[in-house]
C-alpha atoms as a PDB file:
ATOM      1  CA  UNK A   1      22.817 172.458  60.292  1.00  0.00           C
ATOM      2  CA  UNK A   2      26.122 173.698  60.997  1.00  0.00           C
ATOM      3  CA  UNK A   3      26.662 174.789  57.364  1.00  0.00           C
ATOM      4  CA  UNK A   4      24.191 177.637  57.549  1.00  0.00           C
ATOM      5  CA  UNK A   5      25.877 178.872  60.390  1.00  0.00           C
ATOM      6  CA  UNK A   6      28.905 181.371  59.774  1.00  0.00           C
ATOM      7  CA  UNK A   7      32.283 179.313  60.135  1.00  0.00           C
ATOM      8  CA  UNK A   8      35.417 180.842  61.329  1.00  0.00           C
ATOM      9  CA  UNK A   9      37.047 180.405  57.566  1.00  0.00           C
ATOM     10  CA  UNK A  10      34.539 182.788  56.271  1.00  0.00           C
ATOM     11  CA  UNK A  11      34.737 185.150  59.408  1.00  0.00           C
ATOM     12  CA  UNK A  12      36.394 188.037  58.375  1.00  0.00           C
ATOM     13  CA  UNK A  13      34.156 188.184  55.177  1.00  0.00           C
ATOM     14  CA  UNK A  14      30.859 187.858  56.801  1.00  0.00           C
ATOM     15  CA  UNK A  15      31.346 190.134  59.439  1.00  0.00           C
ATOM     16  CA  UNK A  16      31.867 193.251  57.231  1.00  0.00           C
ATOM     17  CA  UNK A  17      29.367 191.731  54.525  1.00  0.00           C
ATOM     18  CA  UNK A  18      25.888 189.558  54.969  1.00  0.00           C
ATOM     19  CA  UNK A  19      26.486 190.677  58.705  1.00  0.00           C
ATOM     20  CA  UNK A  20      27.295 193.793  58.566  1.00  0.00           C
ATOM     21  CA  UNK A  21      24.247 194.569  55.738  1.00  0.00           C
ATOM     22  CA  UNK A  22      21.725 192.861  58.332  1.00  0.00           C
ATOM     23  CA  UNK A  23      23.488 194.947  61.358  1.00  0.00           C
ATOM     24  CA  UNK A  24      22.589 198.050  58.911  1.00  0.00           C
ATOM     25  CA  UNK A  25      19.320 197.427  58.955  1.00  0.00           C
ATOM     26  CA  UNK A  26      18.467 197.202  62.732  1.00  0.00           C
ATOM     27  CA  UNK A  27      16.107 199.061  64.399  1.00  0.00           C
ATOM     28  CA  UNK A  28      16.936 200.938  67.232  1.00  0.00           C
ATOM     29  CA  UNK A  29      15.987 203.273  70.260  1.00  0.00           C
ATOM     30  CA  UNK A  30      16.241 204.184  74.002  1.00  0.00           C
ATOM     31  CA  UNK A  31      13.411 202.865  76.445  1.00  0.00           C
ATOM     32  CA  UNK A  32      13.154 204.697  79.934  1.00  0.00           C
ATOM     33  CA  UNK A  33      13.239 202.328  82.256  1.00  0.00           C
ATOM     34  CA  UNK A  34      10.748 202.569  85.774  1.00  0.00           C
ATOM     35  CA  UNK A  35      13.483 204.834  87.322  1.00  0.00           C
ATOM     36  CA  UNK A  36      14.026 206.456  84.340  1.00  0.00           C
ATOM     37  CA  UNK A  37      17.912 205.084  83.355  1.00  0.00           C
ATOM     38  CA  UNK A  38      18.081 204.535  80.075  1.00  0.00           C
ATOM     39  CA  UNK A  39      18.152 201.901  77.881  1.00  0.00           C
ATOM     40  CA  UNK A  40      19.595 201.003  74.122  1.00  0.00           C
ATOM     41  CA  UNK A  41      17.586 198.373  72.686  1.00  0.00           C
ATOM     42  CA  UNK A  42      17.787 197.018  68.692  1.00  0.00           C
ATOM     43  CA  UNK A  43      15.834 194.623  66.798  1.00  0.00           C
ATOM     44  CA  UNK A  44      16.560 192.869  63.709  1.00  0.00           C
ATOM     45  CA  UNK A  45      12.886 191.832  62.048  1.00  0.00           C
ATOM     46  CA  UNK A  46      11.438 190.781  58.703  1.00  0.00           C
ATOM     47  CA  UNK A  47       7.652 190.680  57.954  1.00  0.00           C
ATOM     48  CA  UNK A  48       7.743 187.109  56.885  1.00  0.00           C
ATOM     49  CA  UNK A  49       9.100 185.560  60.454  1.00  0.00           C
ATOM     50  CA  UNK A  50       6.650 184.501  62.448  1.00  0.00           C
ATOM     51  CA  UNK A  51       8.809 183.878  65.597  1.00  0.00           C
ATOM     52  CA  UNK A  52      10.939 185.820  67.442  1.00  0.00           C
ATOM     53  CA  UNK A  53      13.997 185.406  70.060  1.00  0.00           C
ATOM     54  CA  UNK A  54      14.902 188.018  73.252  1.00  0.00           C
ATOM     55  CA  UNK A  55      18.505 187.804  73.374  1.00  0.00           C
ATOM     56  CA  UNK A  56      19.788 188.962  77.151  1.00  0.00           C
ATOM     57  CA  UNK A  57      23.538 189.279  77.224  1.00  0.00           C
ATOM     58  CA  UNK A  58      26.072 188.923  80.090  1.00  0.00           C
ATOM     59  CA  UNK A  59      27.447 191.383  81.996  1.00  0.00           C
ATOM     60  CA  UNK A  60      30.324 194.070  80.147  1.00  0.00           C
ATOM     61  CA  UNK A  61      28.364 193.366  76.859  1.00  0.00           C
ATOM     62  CA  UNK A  62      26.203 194.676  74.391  1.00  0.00           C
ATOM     63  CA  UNK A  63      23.729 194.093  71.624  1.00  0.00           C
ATOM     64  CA  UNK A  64      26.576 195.017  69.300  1.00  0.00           C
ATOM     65  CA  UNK A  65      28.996 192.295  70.344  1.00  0.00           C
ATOM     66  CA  UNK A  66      25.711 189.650  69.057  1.00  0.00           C
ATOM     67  CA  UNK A  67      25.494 191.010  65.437  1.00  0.00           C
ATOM     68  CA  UNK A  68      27.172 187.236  64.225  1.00  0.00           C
ATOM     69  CA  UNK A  69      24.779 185.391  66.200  1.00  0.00           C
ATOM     70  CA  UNK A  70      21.985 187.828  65.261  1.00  0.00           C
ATOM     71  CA  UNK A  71      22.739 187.181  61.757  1.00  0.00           C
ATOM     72  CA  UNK A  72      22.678 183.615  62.173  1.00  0.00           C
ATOM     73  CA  UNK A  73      19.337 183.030  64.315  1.00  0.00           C
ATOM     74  CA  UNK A  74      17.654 185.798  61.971  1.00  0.00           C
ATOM     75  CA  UNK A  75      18.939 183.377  59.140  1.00  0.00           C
ATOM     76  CA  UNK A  76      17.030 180.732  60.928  1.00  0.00           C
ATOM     77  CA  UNK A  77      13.606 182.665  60.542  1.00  0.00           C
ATOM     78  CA  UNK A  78      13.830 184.417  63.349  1.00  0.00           C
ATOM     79  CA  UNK A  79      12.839 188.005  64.597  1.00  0.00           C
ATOM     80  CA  UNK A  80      15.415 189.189  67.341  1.00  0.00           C
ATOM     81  CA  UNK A  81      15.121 191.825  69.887  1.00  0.00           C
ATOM     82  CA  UNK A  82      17.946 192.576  72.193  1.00  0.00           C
ATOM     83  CA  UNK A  83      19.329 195.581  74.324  1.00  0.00           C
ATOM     84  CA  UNK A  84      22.148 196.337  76.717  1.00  0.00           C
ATOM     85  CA  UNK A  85      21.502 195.912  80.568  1.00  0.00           C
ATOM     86  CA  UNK A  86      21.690 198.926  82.930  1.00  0.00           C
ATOM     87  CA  UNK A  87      25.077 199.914  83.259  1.00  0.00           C
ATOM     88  CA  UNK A  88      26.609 198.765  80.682  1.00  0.00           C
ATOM     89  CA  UNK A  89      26.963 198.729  77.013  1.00  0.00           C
ATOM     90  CA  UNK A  90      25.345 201.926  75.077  1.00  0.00           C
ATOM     91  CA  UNK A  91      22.696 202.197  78.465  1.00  0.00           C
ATOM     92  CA  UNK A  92      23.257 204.838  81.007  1.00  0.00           C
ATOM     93  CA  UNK A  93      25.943 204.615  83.654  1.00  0.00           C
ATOM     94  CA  UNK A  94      24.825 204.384  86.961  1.00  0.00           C
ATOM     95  CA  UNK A  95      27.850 205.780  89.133  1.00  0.00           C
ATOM     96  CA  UNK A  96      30.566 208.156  88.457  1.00  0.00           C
ATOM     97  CA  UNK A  97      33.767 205.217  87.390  1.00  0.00           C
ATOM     98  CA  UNK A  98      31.852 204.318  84.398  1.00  0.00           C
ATOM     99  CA  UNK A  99      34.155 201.326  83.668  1.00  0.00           C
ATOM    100  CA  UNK A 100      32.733 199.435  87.215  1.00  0.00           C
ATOM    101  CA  UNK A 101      30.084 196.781  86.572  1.00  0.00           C
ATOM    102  CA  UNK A 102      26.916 198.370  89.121  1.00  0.00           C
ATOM    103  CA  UNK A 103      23.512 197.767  89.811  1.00  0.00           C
ATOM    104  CA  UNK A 104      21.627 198.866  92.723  1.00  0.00           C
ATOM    105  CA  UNK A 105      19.587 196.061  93.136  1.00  0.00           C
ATOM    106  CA  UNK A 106      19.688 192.524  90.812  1.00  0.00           C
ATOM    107  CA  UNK A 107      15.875 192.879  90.302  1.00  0.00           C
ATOM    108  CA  UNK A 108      16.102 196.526  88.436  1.00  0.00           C
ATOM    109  CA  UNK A 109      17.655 193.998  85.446  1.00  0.00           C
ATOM    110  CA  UNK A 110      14.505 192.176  86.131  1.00  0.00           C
ATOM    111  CA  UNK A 111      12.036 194.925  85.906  1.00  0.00           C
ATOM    112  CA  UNK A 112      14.078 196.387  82.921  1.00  0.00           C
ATOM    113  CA  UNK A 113      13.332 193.292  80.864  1.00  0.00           C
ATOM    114  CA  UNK A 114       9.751 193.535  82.036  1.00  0.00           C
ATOM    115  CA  UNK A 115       8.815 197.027  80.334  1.00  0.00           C
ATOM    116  CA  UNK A 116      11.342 196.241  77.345  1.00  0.00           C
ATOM    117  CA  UNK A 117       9.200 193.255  76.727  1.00  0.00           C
ATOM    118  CA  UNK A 118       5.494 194.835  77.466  1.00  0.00           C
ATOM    119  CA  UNK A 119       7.563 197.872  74.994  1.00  0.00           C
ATOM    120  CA  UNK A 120       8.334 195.577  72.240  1.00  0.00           C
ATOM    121  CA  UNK A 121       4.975 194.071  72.276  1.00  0.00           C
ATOM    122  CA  UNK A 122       5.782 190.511  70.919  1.00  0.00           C
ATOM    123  CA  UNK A 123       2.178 189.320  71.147  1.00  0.00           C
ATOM    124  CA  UNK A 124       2.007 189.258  66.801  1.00  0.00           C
ATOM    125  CA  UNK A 125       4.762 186.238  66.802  1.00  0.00           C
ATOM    126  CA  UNK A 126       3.270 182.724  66.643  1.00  0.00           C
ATOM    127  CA  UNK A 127       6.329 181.575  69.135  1.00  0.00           C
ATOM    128  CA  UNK A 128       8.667 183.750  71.367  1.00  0.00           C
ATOM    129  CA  UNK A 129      11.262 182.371  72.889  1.00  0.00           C
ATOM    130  CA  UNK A 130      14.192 183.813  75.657  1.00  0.00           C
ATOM    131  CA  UNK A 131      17.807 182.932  75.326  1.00  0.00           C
ATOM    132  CA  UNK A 132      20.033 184.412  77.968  1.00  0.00           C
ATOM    133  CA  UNK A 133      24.160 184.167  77.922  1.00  0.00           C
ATOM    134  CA  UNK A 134      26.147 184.267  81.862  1.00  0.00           C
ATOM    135  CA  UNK A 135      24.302 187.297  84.309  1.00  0.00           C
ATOM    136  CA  UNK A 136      21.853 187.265  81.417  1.00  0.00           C
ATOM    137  CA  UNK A 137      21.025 183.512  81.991  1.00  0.00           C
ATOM    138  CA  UNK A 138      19.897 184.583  85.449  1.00  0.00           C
ATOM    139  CA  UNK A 139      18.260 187.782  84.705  1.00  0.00           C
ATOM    140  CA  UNK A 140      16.146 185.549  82.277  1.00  0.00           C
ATOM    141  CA  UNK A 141      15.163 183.330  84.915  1.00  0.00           C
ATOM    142  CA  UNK A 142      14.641 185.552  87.689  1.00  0.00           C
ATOM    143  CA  UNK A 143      12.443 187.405  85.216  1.00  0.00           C
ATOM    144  CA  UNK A 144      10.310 183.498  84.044  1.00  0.00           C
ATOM    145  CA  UNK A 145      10.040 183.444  88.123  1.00  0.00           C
ATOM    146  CA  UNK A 146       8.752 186.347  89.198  1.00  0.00           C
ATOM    147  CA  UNK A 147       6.268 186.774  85.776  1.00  0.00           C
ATOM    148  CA  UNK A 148       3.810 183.768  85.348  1.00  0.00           C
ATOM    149  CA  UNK A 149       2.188 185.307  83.051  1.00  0.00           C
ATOM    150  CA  UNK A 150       4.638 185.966  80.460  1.00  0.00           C
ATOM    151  CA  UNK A 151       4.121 185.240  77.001  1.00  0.00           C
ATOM    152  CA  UNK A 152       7.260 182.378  76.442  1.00  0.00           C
ATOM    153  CA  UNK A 153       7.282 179.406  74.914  1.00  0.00           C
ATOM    154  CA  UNK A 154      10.654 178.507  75.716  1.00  0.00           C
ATOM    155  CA  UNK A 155      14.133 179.515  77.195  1.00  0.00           C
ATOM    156  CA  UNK A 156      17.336 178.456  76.799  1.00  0.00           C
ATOM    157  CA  UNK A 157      20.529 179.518  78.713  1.00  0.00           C
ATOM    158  CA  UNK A 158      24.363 179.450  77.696  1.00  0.00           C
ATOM    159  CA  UNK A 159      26.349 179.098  80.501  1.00  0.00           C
ATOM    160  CA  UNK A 160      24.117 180.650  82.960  1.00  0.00           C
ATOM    161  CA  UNK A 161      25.236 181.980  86.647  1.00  0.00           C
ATOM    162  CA  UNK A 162      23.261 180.199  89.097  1.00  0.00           C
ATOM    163  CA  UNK A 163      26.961 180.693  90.731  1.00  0.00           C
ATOM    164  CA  UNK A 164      30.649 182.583  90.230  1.00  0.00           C
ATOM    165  CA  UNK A 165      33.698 180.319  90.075  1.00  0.00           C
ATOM    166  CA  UNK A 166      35.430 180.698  93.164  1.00  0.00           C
ATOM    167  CA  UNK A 167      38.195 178.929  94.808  1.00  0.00           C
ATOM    168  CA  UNK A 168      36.380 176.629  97.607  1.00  0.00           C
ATOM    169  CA  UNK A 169      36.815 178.857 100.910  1.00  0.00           C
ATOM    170  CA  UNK A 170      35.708 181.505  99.511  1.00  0.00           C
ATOM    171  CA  UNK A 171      32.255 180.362  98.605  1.00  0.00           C
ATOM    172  CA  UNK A 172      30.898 180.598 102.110  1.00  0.00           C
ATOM    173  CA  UNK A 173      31.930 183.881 103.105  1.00  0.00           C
ATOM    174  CA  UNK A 174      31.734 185.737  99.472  1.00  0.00           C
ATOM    175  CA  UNK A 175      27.952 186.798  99.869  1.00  0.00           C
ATOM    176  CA  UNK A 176      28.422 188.171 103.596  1.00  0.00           C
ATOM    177  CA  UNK A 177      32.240 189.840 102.380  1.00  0.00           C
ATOM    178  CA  UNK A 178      30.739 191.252  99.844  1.00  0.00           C
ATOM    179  CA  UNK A 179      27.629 192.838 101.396  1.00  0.00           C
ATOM    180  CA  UNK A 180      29.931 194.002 104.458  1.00  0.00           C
ATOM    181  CA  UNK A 181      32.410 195.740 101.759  1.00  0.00           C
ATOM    182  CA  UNK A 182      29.287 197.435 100.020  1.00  0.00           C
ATOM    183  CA  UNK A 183      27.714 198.473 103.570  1.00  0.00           C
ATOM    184  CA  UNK A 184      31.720 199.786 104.742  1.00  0.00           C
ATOM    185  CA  UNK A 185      32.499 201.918 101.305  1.00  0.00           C
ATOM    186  CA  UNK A 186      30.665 205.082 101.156  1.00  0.00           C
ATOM    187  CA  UNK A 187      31.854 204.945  97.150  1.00  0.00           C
ATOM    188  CA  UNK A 188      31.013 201.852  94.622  1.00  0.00           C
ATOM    189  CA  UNK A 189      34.498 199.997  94.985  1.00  0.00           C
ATOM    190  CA  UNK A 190      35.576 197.204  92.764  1.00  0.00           C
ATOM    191  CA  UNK A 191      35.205 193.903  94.220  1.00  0.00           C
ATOM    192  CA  UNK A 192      38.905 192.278  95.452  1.00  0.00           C
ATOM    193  CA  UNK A 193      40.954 191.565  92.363  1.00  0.00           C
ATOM    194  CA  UNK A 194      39.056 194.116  89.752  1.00  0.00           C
ATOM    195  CA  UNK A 195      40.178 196.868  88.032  1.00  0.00           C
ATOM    196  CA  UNK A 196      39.134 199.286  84.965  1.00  0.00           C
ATOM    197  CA  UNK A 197      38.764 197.275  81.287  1.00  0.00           C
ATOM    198  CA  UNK A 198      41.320 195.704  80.118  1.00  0.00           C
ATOM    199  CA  UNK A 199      41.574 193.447  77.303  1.00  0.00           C
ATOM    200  CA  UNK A 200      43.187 190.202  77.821  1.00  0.00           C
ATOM    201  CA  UNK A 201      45.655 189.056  75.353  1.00  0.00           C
ATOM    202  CA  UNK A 202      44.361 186.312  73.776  1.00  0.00           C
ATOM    203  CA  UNK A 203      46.356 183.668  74.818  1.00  0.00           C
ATOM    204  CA  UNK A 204      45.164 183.720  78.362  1.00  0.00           C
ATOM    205  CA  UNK A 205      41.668 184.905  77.938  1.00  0.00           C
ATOM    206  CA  UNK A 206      39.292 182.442  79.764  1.00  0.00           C
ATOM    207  CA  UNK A 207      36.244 183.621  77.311  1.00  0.00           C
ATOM    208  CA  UNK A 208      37.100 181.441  73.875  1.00  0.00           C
ATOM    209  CA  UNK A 209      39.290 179.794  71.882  1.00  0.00           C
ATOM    210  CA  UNK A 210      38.156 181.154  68.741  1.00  0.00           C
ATOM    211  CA  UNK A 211      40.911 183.826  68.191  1.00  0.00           C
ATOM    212  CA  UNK A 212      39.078 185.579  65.014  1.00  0.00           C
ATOM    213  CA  UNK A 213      35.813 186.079  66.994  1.00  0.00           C
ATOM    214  CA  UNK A 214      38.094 186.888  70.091  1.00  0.00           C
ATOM    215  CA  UNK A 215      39.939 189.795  68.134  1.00  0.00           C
ATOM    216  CA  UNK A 216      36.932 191.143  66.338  1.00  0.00           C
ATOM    217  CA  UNK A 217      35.128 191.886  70.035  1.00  0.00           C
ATOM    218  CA  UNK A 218      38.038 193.590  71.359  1.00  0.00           C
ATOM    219  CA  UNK A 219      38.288 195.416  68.307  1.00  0.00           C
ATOM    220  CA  UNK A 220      35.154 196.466  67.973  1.00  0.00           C
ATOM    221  CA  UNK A 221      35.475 197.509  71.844  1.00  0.00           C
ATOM    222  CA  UNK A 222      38.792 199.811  70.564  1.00  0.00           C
ATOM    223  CA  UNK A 223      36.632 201.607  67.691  1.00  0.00           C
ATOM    224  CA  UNK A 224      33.338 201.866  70.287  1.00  0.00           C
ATOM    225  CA  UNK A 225      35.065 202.932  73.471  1.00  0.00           C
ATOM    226  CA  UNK A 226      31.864 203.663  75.018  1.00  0.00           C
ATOM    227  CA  UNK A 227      31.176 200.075  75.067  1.00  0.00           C
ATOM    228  CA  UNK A 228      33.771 198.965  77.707  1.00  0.00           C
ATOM    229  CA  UNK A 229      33.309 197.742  80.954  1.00  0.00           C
ATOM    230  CA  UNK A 230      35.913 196.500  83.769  1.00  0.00           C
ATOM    231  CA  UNK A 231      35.421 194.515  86.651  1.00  0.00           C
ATOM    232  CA  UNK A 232      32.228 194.333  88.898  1.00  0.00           C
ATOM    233  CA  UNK A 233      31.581 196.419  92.395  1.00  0.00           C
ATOM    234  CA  UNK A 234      31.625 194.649  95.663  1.00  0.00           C
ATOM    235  CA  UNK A 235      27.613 195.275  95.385  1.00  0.00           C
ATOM    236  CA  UNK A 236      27.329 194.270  91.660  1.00  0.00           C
ATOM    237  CA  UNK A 237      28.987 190.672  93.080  1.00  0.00           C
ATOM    238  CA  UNK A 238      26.930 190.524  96.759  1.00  0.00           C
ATOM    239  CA  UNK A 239      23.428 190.882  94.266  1.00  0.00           C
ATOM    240  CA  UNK A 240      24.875 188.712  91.610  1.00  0.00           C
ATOM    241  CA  UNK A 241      25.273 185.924  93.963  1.00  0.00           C
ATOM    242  CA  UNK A 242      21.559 186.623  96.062  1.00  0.00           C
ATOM    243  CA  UNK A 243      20.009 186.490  92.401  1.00  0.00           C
ATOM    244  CA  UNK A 244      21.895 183.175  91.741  1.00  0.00           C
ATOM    245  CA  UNK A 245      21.119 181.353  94.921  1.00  0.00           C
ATOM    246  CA  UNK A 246      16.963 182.538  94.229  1.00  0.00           C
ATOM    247  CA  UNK A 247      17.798 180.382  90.407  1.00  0.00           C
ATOM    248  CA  UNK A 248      17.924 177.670  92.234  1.00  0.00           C
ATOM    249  CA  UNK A 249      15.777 178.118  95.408  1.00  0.00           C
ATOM    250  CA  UNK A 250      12.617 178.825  93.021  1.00  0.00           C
ATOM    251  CA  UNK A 251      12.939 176.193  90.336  1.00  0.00           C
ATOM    252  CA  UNK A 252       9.282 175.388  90.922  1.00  0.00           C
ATOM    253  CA  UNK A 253       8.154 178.774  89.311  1.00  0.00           C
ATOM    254  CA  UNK A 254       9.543 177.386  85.752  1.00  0.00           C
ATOM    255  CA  UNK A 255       7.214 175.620  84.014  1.00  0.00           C
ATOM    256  CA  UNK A 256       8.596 176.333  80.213  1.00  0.00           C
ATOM    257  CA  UNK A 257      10.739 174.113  78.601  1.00  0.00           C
ATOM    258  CA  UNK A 258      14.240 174.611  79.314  1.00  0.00           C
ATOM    259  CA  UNK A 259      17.439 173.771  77.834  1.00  0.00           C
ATOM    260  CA  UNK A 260      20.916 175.168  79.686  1.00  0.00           C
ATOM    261  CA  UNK A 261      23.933 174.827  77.534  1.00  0.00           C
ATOM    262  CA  UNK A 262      26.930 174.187  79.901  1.00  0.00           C
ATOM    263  CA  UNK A 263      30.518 174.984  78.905  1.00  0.00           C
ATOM    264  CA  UNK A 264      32.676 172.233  80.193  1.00  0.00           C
ATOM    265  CA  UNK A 265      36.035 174.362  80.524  1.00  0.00           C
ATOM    266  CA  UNK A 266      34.263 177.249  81.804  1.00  0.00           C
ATOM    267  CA  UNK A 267      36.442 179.343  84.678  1.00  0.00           C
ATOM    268  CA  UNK A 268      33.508 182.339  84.918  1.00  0.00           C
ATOM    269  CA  UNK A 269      30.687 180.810  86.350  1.00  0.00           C
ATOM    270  CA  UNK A 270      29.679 177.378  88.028  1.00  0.00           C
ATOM    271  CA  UNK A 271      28.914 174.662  86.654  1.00  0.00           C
ATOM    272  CA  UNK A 272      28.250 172.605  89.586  1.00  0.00           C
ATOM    273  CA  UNK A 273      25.406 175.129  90.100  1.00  0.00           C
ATOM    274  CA  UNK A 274      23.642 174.648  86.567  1.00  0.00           C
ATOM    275  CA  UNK A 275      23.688 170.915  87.398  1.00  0.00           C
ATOM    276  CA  UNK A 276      22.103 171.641  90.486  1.00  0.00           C
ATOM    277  CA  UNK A 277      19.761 173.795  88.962  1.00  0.00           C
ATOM    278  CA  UNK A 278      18.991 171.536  86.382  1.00  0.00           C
ATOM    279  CA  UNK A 279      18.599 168.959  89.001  1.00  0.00           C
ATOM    280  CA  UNK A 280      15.833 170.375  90.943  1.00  0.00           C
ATOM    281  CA  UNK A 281      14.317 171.892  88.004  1.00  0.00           C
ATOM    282  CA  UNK A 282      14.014 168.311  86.293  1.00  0.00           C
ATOM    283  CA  UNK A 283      11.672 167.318  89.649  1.00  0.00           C
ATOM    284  CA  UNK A 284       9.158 169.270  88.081  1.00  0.00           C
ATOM    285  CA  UNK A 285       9.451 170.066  84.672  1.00  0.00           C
ATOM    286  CA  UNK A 286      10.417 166.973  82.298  1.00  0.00           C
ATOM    287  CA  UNK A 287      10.481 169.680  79.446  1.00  0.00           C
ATOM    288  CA  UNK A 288      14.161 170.593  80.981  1.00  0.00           C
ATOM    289  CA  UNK A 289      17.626 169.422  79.904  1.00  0.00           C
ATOM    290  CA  UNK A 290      21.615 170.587  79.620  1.00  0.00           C
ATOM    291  CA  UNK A 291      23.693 170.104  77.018  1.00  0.00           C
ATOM    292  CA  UNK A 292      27.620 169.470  77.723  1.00  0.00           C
ATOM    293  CA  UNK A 293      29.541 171.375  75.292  1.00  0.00           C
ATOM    294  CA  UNK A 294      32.566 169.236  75.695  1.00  0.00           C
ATOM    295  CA  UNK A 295      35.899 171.940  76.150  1.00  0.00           C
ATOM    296  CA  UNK A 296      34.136 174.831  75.349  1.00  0.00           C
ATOM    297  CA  UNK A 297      35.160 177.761  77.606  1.00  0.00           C
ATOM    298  CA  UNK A 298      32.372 179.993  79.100  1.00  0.00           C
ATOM    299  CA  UNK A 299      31.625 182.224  75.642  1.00  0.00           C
ATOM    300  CA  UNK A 300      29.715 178.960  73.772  1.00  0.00           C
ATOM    301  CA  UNK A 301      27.836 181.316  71.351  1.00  0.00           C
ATOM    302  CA  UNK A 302      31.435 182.772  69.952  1.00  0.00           C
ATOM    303  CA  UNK A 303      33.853 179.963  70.653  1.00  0.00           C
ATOM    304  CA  UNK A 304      35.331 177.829  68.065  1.00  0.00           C
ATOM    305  CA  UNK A 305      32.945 176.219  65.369  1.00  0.00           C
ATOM    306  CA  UNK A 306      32.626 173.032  66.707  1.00  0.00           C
ATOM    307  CA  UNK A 307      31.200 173.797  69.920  1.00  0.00           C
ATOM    308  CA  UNK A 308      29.389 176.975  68.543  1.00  0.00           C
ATOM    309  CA  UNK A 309      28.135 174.699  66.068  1.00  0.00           C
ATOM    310  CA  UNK A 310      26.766 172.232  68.715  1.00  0.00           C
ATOM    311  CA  UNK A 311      25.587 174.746  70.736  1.00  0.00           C
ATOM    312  CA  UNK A 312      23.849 176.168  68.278  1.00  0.00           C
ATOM    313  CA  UNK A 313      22.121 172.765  66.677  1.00  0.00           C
ATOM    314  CA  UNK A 314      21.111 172.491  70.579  1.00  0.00           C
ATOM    315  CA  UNK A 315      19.386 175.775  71.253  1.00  0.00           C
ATOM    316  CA  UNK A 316      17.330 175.531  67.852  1.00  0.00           C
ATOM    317  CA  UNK A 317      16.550 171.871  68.172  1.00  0.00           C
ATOM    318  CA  UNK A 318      15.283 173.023  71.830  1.00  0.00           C
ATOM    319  CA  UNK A 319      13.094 176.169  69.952  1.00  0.00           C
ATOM    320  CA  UNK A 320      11.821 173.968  67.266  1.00  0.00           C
ATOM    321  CA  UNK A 321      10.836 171.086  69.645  1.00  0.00           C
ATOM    322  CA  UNK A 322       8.896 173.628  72.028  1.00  0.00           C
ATOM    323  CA  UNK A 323       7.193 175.009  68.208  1.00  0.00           C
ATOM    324  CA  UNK A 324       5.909 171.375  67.718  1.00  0.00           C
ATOM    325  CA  UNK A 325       4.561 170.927  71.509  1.00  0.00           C
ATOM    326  CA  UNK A 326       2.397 174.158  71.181  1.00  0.00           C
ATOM    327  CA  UNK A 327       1.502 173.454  67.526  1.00  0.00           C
ATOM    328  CA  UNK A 328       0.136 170.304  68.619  1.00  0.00           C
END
């Protein structure tokens, strides 16, 4: 399948082409969320697709990063919806130092999804499926938790955060440190070692090896300014981790099929905690798996073509499989 994918060769021409002339035609809006921040959403669709995909980024990014993976799932028959988190992105701001990743609570992600979804009213697609990259991957979940009654037939999750890389002593203490640090700071402050955006060279980014995909995202960051977003707050980090350890705690609640695509060089998030949460999730719902992606670094959907490629072949053999189950 690989060949219908876009290849790093052809890069440079698809993105300002076939991608760019899909990205054109988008449709696109603000939704007020329940405490009325708003939200950019965007949706690729075609009349003739009869399923459609909710793509929930990570955090610092936005729908507009996706438009090579849009173009490729779209190419693939499929509708896509997708939006930028609270925050972030083209979405209001929440505090003052616009460049510090904030949220007040990890559920208002949660509850943001919730009324995009209800918004978007999917209900006309045959099959509707949830894919969710990094803080996405958990907002995803939390939301498949805390909704049975949602209308999915399946989810899958590239390199999830069910947990942050840390070194070892700080894992115990990081969730109290952090809350303390919110509680002590009248202002947001950036958690310890974060500053303002800044864009890694690209030798020692720990996001991909795919240096044309790498320098078209910062790029694109450069010409859309409003897009960028530093490091997180200690509060952004203190509910990031509460939202990771409830991943885990209420596997039970899942009861779609599941695939989590884990990058094996990944420094961002853990992936001792995916195979935990695949784990207990397994216990009691066969319909759940992970794929390895052998020395892929934590951005699988925009790392070099063989493990996007994989990756890829993974998540739609996961959506197609899950098509066949409710067919039959």
């Amino acid at each position: 399948m690989a060949s219908t994918y876009t290849q790093e060769s052809n890069f440079e021409y698809a993105i300002h082409h076939p991608v760019a002339d899909l990205w054109q035609t988008r449709n696109e809006g603000y939704y007020r969320s329940f405490d009325n921040t708003r939200l950019f959403w965007c949706s690729l669709t075609d009349p003739a697709h009869d399923k459609v995909i909710v793509v929930v980024n990570g955090r610092i990014e936005s729908a507009w990063k996706y438009q090579e993976l849009f173009y490729d799932l779209f190419q693939q028959g499929y509708d896509i919806y997708a939006y930028d988190h609270r925050g972030q992105g083209l979405s209001d701001r929440l505090i003052e130092e616009r460049e510090m990743g904030f949220v007040g609570e990890f559920d208002d992600y949660v509850q943001d999804l919730s009324g995009l979804v209800a918004m978007w009213d999917l209900r006309r697609y045959q099959q509707r499926f949830l894919l969710g990259h990094s803080m996405g991957g958990a907002v995803v979940t939390r939301y498949v938790q805390t909704h049975p009654h949602h209308d999915f037939s399946a989810m899958a999750l590239s390199a999830p955060m069910f947990g942050v890389s840390m070194p070892w002593q700080l894992r115990p203490v990081a969730m109290p440190l952090t809350q303390f640090m919110t509680a002590l700071y009248r202002k947001p402050t950036y958690a310890p070692g974060y500053s303002a955006y800044y864009a890694k060279p690209f030798e020692i980014n720990p996001l991909t090896q795919s240096e044309v995909r790498y320098r078209w995202f910062r790029e694109l960051y450069e010409q859309k300014p409003e897009l960028k977003l530093g490091g997180p707050s200690t509060r952004w980090v203190w509910q990031g981790l509460m939202a990771a350890k409830q991943c885990i705690q209420l596997t039970r609640q899942i009861r779609i099929p599941t695939l989590v695509l884990q990058a094996e060089a990944d420094t961002i998030v853990s992936n001792a905690a995916q195979v935990r949460f695949i784990t207990k999730l397994a216990r009691t719902n066969p319909a759940s798996s992970i794929e390895v992606i052998a020395g892929a670094r934590h951005e699988v959907l925009f790392e070099r073509d063989p493990y996007r490629n994989q990756a890829l072949d993974a998540m739609l053999a996961h959506f197609a499989k899950a098509e066949q189950t409710h067919a039959g």
